[in-house]
C-alpha atoms as a PDB file:
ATOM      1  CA  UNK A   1     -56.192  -6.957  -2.861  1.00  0.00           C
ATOM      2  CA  UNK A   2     -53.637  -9.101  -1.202  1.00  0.00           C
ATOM      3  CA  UNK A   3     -51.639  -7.638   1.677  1.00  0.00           C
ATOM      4  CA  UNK A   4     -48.389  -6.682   0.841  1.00  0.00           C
ATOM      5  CA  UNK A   5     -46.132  -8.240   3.777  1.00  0.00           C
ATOM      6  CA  UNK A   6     -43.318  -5.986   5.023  1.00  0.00           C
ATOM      7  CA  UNK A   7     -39.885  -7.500   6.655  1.00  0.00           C
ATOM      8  CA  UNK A   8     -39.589  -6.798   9.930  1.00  0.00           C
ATOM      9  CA  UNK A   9     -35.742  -4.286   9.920  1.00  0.00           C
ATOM     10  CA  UNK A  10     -35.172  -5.661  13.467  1.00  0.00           C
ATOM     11  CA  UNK A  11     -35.744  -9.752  12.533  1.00  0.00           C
ATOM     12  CA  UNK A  12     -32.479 -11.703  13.084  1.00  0.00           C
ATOM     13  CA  UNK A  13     -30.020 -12.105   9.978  1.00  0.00           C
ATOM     14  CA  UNK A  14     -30.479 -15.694   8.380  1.00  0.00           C
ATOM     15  CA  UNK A  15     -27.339 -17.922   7.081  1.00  0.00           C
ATOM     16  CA  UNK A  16     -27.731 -16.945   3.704  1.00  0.00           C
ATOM     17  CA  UNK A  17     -28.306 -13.036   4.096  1.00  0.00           C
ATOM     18  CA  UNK A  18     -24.495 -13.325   6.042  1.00  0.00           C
ATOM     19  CA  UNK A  19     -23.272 -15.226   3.542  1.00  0.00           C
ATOM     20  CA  UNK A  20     -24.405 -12.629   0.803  1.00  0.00           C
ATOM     21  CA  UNK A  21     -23.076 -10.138   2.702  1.00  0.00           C
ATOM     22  CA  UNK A  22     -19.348 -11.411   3.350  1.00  0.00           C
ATOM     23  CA  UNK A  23     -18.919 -12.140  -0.109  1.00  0.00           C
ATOM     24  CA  UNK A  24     -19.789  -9.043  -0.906  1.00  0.00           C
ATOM     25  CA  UNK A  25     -18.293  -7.109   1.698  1.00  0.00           C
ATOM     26  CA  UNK A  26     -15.179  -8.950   3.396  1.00  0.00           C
ATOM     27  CA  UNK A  27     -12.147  -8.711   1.559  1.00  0.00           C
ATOM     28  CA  UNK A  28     -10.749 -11.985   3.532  1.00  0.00           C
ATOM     29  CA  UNK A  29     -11.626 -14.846   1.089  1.00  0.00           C
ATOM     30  CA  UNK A  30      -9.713 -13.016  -1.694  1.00  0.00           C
ATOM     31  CA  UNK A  31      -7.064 -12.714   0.271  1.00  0.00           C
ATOM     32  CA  UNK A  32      -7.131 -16.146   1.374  1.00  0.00           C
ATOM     33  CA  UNK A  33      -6.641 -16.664  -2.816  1.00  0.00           C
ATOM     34  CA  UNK A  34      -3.996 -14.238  -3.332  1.00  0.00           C
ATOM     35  CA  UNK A  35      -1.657 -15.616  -0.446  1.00  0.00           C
ATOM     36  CA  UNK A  36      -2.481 -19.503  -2.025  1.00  0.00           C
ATOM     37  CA  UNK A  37      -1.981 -18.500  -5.048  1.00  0.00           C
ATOM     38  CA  UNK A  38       1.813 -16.849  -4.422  1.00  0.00           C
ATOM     39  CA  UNK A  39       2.555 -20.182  -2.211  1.00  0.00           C
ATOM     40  CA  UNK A  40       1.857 -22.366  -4.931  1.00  0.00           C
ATOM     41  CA  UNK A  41       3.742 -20.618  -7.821  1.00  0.00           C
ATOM     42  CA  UNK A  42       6.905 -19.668  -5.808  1.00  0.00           C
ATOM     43  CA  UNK A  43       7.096 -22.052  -3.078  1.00  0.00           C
ATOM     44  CA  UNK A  44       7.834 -19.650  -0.484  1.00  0.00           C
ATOM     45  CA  UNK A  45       6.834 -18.639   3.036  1.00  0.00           C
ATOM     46  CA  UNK A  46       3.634 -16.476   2.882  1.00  0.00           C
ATOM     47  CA  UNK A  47       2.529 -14.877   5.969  1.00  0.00           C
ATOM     48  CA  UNK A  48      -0.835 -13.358   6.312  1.00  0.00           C
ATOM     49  CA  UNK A  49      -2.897 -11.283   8.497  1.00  0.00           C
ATOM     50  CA  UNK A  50      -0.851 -10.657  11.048  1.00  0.00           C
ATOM     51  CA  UNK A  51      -0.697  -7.215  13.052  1.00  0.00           C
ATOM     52  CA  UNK A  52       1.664  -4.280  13.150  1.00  0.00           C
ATOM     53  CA  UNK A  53       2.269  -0.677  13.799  1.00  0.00           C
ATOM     54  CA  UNK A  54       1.284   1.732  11.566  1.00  0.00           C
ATOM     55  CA  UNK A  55       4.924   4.036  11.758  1.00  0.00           C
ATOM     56  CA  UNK A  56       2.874   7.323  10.459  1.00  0.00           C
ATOM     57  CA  UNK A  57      -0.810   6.727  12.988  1.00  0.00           C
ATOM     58  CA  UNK A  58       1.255   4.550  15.663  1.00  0.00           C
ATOM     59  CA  UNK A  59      -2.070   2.644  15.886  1.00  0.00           C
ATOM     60  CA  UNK A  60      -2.402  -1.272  15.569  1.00  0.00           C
ATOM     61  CA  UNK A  61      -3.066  -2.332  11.892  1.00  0.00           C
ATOM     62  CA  UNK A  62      -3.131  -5.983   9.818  1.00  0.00           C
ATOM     63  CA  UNK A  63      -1.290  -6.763   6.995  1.00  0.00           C
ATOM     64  CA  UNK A  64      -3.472  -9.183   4.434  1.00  0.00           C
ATOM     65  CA  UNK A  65       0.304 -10.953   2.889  1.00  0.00           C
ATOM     66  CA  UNK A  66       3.450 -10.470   2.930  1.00  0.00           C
ATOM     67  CA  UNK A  67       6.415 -12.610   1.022  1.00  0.00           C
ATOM     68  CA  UNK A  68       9.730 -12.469   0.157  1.00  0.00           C
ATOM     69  CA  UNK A  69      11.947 -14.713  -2.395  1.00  0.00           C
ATOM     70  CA  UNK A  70      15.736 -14.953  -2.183  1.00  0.00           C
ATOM     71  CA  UNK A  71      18.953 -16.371  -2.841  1.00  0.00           C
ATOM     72  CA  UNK A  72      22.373 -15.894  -1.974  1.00  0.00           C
ATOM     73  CA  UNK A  73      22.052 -12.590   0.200  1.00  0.00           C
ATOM     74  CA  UNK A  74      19.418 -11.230  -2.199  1.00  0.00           C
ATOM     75  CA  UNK A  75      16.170 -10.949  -1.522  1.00  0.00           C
ATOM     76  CA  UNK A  76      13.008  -9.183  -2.628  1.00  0.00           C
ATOM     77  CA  UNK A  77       9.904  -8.070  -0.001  1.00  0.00           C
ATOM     78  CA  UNK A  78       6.439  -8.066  -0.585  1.00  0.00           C
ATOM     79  CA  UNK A  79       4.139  -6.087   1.253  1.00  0.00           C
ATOM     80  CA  UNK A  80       0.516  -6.734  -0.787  1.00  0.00           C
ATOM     81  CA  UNK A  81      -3.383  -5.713  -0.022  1.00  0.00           C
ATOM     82  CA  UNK A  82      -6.187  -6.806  -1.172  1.00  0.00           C
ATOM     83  CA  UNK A  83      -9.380  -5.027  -2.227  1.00  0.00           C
ATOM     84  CA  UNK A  84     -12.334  -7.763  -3.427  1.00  0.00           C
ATOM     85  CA  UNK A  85     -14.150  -4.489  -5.534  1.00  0.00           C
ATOM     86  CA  UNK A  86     -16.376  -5.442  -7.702  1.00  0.00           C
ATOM     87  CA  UNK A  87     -15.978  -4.904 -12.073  1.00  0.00           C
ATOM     88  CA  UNK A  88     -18.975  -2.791 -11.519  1.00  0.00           C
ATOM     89  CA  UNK A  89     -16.845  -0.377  -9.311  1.00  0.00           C
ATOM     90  CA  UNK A  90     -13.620  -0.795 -10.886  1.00  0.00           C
ATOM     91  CA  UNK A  91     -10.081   0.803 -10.078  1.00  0.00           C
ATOM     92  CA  UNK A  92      -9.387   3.428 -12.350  1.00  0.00           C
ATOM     93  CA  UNK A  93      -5.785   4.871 -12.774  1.00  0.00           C
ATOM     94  CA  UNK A  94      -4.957   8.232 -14.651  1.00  0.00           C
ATOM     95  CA  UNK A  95      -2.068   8.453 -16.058  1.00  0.00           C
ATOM     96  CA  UNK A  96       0.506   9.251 -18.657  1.00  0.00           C
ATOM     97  CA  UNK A  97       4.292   7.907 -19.748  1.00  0.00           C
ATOM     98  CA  UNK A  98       6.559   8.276 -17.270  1.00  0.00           C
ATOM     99  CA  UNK A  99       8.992  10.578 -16.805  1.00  0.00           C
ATOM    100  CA  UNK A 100      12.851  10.167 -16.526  1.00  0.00           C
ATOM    101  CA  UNK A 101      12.732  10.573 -12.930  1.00  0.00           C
ATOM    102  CA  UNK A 102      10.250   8.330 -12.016  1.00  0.00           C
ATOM    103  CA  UNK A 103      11.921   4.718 -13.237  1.00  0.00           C
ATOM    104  CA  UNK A 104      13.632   3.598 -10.558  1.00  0.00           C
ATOM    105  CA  UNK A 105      13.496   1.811  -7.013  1.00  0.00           C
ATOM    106  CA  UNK A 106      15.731   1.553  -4.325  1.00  0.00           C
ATOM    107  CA  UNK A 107      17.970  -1.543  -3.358  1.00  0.00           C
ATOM    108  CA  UNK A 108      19.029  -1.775   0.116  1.00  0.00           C
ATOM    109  CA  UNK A 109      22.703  -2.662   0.691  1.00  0.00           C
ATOM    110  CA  UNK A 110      23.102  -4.079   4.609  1.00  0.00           C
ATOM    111  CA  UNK A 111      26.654  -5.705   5.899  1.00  0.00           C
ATOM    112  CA  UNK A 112      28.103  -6.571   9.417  1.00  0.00           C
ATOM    113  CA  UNK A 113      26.420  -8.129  12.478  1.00  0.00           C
ATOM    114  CA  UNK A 114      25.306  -6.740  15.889  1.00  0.00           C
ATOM    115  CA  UNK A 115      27.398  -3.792  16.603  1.00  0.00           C
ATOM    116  CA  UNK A 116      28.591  -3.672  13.066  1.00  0.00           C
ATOM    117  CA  UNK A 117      25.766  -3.633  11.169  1.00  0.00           C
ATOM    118  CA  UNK A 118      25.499  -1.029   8.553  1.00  0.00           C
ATOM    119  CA  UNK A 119      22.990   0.116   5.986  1.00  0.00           C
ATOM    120  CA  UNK A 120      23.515   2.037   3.012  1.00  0.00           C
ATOM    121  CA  UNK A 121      20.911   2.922  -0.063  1.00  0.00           C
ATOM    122  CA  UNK A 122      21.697   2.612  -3.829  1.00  0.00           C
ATOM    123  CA  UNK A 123      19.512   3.726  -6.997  1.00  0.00           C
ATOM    124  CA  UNK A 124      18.451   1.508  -9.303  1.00  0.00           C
ATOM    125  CA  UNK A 125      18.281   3.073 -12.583  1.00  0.00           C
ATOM    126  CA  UNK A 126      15.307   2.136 -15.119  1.00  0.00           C
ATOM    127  CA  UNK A 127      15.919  -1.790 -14.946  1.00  0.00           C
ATOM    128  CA  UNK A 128      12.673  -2.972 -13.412  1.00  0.00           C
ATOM    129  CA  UNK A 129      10.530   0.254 -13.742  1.00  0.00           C
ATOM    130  CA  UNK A 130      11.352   1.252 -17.381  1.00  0.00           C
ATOM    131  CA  UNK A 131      11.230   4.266 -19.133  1.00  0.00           C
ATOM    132  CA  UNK A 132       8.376   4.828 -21.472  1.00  0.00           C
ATOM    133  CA  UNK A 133       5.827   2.873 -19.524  1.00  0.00           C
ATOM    134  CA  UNK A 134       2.676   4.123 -18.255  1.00  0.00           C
ATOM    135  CA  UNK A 135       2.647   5.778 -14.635  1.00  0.00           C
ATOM    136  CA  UNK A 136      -0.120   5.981 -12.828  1.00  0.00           C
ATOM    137  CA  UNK A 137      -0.494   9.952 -11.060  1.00  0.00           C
ATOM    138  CA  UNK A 138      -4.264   9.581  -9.730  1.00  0.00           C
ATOM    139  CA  UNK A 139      -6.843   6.650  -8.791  1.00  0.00           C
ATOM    140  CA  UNK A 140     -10.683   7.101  -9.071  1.00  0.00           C
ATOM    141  CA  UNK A 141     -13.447   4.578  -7.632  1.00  0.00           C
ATOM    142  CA  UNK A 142     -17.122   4.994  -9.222  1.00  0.00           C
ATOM    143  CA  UNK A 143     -19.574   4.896  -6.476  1.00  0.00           C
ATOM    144  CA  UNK A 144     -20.154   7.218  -3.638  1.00  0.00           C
ATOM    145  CA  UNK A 145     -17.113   7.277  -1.133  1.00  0.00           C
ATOM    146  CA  UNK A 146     -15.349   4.506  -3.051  1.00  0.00           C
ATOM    147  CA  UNK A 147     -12.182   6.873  -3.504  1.00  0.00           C
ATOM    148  CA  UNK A 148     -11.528   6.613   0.577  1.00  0.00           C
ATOM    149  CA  UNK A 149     -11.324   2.326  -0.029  1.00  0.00           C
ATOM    150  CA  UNK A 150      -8.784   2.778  -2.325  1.00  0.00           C
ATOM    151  CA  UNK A 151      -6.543   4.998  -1.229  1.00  0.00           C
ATOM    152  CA  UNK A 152      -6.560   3.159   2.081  1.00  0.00           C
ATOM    153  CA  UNK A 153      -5.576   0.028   0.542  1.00  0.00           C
ATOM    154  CA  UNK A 154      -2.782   1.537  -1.570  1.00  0.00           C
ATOM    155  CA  UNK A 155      -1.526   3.640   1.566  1.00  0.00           C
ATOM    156  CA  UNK A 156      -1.840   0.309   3.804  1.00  0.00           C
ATOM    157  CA  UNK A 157       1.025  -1.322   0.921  1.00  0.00           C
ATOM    158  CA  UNK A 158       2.932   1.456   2.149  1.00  0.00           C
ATOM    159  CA  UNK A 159       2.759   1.379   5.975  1.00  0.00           C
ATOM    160  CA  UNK A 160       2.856  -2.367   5.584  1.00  0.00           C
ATOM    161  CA  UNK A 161       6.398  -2.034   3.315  1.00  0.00           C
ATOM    162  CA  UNK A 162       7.851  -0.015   6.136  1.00  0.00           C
ATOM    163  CA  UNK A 163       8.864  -3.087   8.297  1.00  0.00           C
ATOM    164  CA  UNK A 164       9.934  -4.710   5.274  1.00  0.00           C
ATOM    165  CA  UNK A 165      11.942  -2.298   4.777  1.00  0.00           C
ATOM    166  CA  UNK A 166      13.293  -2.577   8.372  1.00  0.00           C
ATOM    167  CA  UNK A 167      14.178  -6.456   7.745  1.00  0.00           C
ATOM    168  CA  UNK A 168      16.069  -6.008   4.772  1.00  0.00           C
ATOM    169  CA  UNK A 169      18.136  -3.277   6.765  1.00  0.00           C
ATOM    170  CA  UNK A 170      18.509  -5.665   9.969  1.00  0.00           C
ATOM    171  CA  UNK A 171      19.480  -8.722   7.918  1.00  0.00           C
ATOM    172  CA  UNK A 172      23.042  -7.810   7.659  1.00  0.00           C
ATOM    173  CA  UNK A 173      26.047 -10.066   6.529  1.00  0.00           C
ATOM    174  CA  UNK A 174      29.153 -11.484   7.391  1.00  0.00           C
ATOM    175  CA  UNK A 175      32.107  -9.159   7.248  1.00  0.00           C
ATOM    176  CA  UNK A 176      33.328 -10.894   3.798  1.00  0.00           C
ATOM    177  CA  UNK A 177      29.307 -10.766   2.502  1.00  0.00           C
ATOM    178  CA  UNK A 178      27.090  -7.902   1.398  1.00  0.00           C
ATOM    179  CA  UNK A 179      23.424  -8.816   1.770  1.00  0.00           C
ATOM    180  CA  UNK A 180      21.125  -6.893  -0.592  1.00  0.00           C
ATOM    181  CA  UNK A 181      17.205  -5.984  -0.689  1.00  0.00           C
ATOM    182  CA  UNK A 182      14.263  -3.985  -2.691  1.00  0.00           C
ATOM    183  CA  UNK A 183      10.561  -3.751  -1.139  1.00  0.00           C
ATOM    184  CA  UNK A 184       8.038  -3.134  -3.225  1.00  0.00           C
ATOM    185  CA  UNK A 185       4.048  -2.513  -2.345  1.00  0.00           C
ATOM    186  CA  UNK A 186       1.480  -4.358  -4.200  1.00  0.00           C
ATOM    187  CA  UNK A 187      -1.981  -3.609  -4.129  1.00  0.00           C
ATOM    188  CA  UNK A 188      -4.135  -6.727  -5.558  1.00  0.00           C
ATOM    189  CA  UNK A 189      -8.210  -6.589  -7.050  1.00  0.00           C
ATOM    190  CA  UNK A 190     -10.422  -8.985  -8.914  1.00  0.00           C
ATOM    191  CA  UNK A 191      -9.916  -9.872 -13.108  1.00  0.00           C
ATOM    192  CA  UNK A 192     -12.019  -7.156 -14.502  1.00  0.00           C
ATOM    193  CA  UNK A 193     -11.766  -4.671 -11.772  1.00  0.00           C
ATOM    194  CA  UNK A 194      -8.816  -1.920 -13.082  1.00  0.00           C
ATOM    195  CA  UNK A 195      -8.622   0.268 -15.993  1.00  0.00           C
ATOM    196  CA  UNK A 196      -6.216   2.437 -17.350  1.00  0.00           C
ATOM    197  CA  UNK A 197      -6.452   6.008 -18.558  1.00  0.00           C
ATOM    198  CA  UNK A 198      -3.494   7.643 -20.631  1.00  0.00           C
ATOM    199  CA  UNK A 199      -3.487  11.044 -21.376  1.00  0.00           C
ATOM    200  CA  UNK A 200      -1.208  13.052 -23.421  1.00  0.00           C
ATOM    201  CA  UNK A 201       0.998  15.495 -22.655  1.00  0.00           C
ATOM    202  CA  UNK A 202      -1.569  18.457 -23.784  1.00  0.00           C
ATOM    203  CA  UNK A 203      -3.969  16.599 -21.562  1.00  0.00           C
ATOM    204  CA  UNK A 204      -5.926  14.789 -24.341  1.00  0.00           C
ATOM    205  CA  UNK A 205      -7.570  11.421 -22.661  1.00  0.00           C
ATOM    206  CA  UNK A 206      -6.916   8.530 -25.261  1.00  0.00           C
ATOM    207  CA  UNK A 207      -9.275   5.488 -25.060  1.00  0.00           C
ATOM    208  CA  UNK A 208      -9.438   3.838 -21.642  1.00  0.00           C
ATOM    209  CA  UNK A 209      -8.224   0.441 -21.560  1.00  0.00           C
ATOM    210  CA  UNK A 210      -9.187  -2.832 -19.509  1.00  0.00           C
ATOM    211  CA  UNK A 211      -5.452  -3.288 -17.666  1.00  0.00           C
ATOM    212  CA  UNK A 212      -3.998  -6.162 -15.242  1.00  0.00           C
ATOM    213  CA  UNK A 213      -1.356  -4.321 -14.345  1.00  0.00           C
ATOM    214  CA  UNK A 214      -0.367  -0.490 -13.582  1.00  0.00           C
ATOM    215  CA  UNK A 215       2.614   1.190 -11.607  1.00  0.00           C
ATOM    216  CA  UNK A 216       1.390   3.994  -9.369  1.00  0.00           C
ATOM    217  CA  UNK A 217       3.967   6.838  -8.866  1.00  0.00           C
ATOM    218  CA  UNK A 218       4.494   7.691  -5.186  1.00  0.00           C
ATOM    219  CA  UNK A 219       7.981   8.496  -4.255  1.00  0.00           C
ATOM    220  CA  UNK A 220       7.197   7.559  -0.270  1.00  0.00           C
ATOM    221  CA  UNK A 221      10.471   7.942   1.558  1.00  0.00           C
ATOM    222  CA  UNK A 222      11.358   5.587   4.921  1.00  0.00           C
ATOM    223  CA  UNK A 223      13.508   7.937   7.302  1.00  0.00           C
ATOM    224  CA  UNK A 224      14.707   7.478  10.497  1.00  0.00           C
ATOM    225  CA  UNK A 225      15.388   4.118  10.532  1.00  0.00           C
ATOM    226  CA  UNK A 226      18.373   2.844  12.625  1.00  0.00           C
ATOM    227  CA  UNK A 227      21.674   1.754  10.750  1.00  0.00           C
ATOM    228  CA  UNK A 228      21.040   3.954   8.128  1.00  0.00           C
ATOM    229  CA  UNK A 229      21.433   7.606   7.666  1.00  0.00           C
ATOM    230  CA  UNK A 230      19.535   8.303   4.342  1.00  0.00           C
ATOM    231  CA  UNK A 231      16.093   7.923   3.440  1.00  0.00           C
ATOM    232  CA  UNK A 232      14.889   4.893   1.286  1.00  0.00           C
ATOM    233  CA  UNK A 233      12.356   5.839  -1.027  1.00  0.00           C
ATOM    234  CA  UNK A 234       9.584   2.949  -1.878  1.00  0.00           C
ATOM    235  CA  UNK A 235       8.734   4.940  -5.367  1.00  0.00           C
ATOM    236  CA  UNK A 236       5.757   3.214  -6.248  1.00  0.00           C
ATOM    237  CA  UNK A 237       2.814   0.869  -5.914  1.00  0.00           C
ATOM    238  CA  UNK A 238       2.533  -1.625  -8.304  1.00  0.00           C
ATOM    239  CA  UNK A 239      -1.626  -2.321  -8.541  1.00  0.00           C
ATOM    240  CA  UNK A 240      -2.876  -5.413 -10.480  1.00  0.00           C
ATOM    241  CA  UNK A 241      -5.561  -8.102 -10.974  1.00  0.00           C
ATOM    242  CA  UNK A 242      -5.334 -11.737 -10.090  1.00  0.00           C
ATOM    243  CA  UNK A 243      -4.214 -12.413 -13.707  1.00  0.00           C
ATOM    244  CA  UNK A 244      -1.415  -9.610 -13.521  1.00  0.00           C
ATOM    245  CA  UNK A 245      -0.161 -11.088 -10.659  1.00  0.00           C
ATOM    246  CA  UNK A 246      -0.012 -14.861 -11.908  1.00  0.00           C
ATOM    247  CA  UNK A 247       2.576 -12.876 -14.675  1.00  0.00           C
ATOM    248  CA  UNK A 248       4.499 -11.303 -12.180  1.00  0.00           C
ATOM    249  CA  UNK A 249       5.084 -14.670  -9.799  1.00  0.00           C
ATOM    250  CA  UNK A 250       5.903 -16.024 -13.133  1.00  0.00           C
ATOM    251  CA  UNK A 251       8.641 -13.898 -13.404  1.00  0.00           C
ATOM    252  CA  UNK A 252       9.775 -14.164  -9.778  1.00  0.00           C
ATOM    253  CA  UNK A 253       9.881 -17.922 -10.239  1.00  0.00           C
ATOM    254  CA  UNK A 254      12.554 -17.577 -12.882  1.00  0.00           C
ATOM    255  CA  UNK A 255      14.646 -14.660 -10.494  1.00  0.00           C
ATOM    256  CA  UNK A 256      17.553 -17.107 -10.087  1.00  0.00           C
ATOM    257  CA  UNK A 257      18.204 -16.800 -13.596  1.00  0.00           C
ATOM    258  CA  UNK A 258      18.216 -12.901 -13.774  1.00  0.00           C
ATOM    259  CA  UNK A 259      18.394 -10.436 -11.097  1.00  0.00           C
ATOM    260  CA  UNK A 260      19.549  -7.923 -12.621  1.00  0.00           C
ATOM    261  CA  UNK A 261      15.648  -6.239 -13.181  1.00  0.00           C
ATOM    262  CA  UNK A 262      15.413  -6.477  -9.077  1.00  0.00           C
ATOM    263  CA  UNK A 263      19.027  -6.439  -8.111  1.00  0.00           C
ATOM    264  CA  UNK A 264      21.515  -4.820 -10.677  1.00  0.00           C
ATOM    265  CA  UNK A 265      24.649  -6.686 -10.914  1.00  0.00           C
ATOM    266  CA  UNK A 266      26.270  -3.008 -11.388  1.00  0.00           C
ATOM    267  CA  UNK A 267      25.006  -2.349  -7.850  1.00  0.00           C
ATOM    268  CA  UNK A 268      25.968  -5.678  -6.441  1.00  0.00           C
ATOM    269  CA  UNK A 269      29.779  -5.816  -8.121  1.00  0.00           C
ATOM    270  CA  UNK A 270      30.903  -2.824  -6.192  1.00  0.00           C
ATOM    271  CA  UNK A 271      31.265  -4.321  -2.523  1.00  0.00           C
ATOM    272  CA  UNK A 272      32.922  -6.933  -1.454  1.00  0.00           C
ATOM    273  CA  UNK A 273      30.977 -10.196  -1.146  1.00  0.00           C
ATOM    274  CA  UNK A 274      28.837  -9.256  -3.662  1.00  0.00           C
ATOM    275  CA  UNK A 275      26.262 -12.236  -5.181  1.00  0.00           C
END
């Protein structure tokens, strides 16, 4: 009977058991993809993995990209993560349609310079997050801990959208301008990796369904920011695959045709200077 030979646990890792492992493991070459992939359909600046404070733990974190796109003293912010999970332990995201109070997003209405500068917060009704859509209310992770990975990515959007949230306060204007902002959190996995659960208002589950894109309910409110005496609330996390996000740039690459989804002009026509 031949010996069976057993692999010594201790024995140095070759090239090809690291490389196994990082593409299995490191979420950095999808991110690497997901920051090419936004500079090459919008043209814009697209900064990644860079460090900042996390305003809730006040410990040292890295963002994977961030982005913005503008145009005459508009702008929309970008704060995205990245999670390289694999189809065979997809996102899920329970759900159901979402209610009245839940389609909206802030804008972020900034004017003056230095020791003028002033922030103020207007609600955007149900022009970009529309009524009857489905909301995410939960997110589930098959495998063994999994949940913990995705809530961390989704709450990293978050902490990352805070100091976008900050620029578009700081930006300001010229006394005759009005400079206006939304941030929105993105949270970014592989083609085949999310699925969507409805369910009913009796709490019947209807068929789950293969998704590349979902909007994820969180109504996280920014206070205590300077220049700016009311909260901003980022009200939810948009989560998609590679696919829903090619849509989405597709969009944003046509903005200077249509604001109005990210911007209202109803928002923008009452102050002076407004775009």
């Amino acid at each position: 009977m031949a010996k069976q030979e057993i692999s010594d646990p201790c024995a140095p890792m070759s090239a090809e058991a690291v490389r196994a492992f990082v593409r299995q493991n490191d979420d950095f070459a999808f991110e690497m993809q997901v920051a090419a992939e936004i500079k090459d359909i919008l043209r814009v600046e697209v900064r990644h993995g860079a460090s900042y404070v996390d305003p809730v733990t006040l410990k040292p974190r890295q963002f994977d990209v961030r982005f913005r796109v503008e145009e005459d003293c508009k702008a929309v912010y970008y704060a995205v993560e990245c999670k390289n999970v694999a189809p065979a332990y997809p996102v899920i995201v329970c759900g159901r349609k979402a209610d009245a109070n839940e389609n909206f997003h802030d804008v972020i209405v900034s004017r003056g310079q230095l020791g003028t500068l002033h922030a103020s917060v207007k609600r955007a009704g149900a022009t970009y997050f529309c009524a009857g859509e489905f909301v995410g209310k939960s997110i589930l992770k098959p495998g063994k801990g999994r949940d913990g990975e995705i809530y961390e990515g989704w709450s990293q959007a978050l902490a990352s959208a805070h100091e976008l949230v900050e620029e578009a306060v700081m930006i300001g204007a010229p006394l005759d301008k009005t400079s206006f902002g939304a941030v929105f959190p993105w949270l970014v996995v592989p083609n085949g990796a999310l699925w969507c659960v409805d369910f009913d208002r009796s709490g019947h589950m209807n068929e789950p369904k293969l998704a590349t894109y979902c909007r994820y309910f969180v109504g996280h409110r920014v206070s205590n920011l300077l220049h700016v005496s009311e909260p901003i609330c980022l009200s939810h996390v948009e989560i998609m695959t590679i696919g829903g996000m090619r849509e989405l740039l597709g969009q944003l690459r046509n903005i200077r045709y249509d604001w109005d989804d990210w911007i209202p002009q109803k928002i923008r026509s009452a102050f002076v200077g407004g775009a």
